[in-house]
N, C-alpha and C. Protein backbone atom coordinates (compact mmCIF):
# COMPACT_ATOMS: atom_id res chain seq x y z
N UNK A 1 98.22 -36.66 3.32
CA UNK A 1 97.77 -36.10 4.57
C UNK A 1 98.48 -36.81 5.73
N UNK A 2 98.77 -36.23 6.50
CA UNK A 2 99.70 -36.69 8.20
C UNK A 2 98.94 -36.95 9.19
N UNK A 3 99.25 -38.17 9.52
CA UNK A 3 98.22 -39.02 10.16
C UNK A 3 98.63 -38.24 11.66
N UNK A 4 97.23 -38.12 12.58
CA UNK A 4 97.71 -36.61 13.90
C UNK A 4 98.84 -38.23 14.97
N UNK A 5 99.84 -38.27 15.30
CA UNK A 5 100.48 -39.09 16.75
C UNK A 5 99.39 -38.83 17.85
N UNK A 6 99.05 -40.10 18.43
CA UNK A 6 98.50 -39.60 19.72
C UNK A 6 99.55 -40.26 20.88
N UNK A 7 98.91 -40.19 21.73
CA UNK A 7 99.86 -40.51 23.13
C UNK A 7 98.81 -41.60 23.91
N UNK A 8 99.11 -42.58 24.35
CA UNK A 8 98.41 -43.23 24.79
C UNK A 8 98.16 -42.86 26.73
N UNK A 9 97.46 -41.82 26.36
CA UNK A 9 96.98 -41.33 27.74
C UNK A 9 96.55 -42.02 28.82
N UNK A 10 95.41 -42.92 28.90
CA UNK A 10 94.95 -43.39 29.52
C UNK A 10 95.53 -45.02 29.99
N UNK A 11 96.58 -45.35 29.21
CA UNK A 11 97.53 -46.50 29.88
C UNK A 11 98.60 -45.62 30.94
N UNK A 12 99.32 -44.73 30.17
CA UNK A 12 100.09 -43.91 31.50
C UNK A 12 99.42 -43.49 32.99
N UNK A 13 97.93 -42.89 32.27
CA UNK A 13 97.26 -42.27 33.86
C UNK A 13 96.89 -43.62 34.57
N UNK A 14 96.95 -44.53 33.89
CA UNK A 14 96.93 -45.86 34.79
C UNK A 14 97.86 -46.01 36.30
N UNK A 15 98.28 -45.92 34.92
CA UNK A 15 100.14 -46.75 35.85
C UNK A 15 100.78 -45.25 36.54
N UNK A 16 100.67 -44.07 36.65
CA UNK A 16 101.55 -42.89 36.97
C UNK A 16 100.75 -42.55 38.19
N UNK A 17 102.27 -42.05 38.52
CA UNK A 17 101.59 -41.29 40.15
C UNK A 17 101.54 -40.21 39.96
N UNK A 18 100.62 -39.53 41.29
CA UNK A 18 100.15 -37.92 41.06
C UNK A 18 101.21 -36.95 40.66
N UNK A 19 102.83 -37.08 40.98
CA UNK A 19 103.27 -36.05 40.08
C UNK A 19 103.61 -36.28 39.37
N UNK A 20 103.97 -37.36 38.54
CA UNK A 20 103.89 -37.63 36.81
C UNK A 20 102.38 -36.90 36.26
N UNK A 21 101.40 -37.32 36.88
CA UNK A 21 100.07 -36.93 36.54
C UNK A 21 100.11 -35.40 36.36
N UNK A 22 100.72 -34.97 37.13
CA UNK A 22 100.47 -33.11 37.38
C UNK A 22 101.77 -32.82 36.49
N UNK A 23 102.66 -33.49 35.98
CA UNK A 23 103.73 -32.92 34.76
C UNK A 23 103.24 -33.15 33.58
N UNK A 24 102.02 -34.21 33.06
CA UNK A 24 101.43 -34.15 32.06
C UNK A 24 100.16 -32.86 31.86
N UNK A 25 99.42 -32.68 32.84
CA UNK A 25 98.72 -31.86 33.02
C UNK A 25 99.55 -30.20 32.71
N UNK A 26 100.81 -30.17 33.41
CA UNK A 26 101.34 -28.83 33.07
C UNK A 26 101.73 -28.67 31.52
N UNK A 27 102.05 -29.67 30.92
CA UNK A 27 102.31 -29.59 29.70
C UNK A 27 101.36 -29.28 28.62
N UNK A 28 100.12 -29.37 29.09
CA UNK A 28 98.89 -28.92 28.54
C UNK A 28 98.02 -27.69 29.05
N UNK A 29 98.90 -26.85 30.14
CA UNK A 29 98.60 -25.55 30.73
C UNK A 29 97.62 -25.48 31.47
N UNK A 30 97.19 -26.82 32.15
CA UNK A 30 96.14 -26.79 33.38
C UNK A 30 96.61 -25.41 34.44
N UNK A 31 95.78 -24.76 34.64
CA UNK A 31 96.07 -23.99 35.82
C UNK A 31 96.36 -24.99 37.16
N UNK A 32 97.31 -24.70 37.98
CA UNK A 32 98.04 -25.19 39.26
C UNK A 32 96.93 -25.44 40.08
N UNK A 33 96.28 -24.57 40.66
CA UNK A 33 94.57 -25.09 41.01
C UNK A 33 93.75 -26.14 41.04
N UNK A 34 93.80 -26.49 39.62
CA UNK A 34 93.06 -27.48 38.72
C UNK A 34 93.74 -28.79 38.76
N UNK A 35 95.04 -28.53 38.57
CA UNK A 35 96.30 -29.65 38.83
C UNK A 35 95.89 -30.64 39.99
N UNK A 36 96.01 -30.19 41.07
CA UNK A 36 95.59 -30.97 42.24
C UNK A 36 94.36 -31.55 42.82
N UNK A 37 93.10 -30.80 41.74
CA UNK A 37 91.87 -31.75 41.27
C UNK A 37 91.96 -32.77 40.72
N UNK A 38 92.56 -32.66 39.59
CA UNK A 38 92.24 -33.25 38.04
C UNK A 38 93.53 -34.20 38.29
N UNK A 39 94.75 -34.47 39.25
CA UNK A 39 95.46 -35.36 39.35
C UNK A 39 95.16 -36.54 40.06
N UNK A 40 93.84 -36.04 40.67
CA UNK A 40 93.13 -37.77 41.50
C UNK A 40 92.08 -37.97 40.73
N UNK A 41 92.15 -37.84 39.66
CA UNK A 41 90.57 -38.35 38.72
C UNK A 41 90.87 -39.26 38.01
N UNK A 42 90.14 -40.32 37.95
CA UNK A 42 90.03 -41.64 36.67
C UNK A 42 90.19 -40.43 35.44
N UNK A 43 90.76 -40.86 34.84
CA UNK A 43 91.35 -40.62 33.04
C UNK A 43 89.98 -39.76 32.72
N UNK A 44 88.58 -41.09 32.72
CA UNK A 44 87.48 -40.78 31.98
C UNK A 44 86.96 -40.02 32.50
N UNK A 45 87.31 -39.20 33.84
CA UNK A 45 86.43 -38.37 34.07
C UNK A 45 86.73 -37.14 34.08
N UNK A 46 88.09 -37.11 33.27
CA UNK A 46 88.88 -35.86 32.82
C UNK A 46 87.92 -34.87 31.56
N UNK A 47 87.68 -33.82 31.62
CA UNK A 47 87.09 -32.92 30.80
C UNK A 47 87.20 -33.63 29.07
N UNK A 48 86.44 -33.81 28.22
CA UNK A 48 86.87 -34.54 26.99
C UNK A 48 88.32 -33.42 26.12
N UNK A 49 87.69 -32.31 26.48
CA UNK A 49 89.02 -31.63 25.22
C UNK A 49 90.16 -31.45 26.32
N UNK A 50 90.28 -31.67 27.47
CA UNK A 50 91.20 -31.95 27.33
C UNK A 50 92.22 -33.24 27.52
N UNK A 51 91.12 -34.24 27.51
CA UNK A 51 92.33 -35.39 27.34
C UNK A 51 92.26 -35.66 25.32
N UNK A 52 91.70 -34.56 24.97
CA UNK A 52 92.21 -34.15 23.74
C UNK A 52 93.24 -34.10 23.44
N UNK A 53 93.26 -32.69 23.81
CA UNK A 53 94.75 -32.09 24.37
C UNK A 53 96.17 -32.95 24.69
N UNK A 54 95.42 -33.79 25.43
CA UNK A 54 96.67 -34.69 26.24
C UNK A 54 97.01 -35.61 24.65
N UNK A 55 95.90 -36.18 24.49
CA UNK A 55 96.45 -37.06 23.31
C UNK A 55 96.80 -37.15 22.48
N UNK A 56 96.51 -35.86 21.68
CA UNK A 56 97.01 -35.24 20.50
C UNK A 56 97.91 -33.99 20.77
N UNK A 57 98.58 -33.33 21.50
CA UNK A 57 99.48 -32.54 21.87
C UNK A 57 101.04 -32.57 21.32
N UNK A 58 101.02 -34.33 21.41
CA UNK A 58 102.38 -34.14 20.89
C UNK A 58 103.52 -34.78 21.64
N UNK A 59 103.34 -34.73 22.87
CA UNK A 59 103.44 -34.83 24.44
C UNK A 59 104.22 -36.71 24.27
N UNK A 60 105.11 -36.83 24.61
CA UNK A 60 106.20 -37.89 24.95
C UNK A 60 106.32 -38.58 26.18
N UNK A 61 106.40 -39.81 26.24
CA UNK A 61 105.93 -40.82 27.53
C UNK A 61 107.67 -40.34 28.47
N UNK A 62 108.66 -40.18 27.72
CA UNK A 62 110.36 -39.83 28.29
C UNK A 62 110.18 -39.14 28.53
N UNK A 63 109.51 -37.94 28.18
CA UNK A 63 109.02 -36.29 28.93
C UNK A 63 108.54 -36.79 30.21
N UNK A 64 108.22 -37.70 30.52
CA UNK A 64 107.05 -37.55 31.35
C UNK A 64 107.26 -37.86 32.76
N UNK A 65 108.21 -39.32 32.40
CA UNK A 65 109.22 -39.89 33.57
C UNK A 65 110.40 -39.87 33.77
C-alpha cells in the first residue's frame, strides 16, 4: 500500500505571503472570492477539508515560490 505524500502546509502558511498564500489556494480551486478571505487566516482556521486538500493534493513547496 502507498503511503498518501503530504505537504507541510502549515510551516509554509507560516512563513508565505498573501500571494504565495492565494497560489496555493488556486491550486486547490478556491473560488477568487474566497481567495482574498481565506489568504489572511491562521492555517487553523482554514475549513478542515480543505487544508485536506492542501496537504494531501500533491501540491509542491517549488510550485509555490
Amino acid at each position: 500500500m502507498t503511503k498518501i505524500g503530504t505537504f507541510d502546509a502549515a510551516e509554509f502558511w507560516k512563513n508565505a505571503y498573501a500571494h504565495q498564500r492565494g497560489k496555493l489556494l488556486k491550486k486547490v480551486n478556491v473560488p477568487e472570492d474566497q481567495i482574498l478571505i481565506l489568504a489572511n487566516k491562521k492555517y487553523l482556521e482554514l475549513p478542515a477539508p480543505l487544508r485536506y486538500d492542501i496537504e494531501t493534493g500533491g501540491i509542491q513547496k517549488k510550485d509555490l515560490v
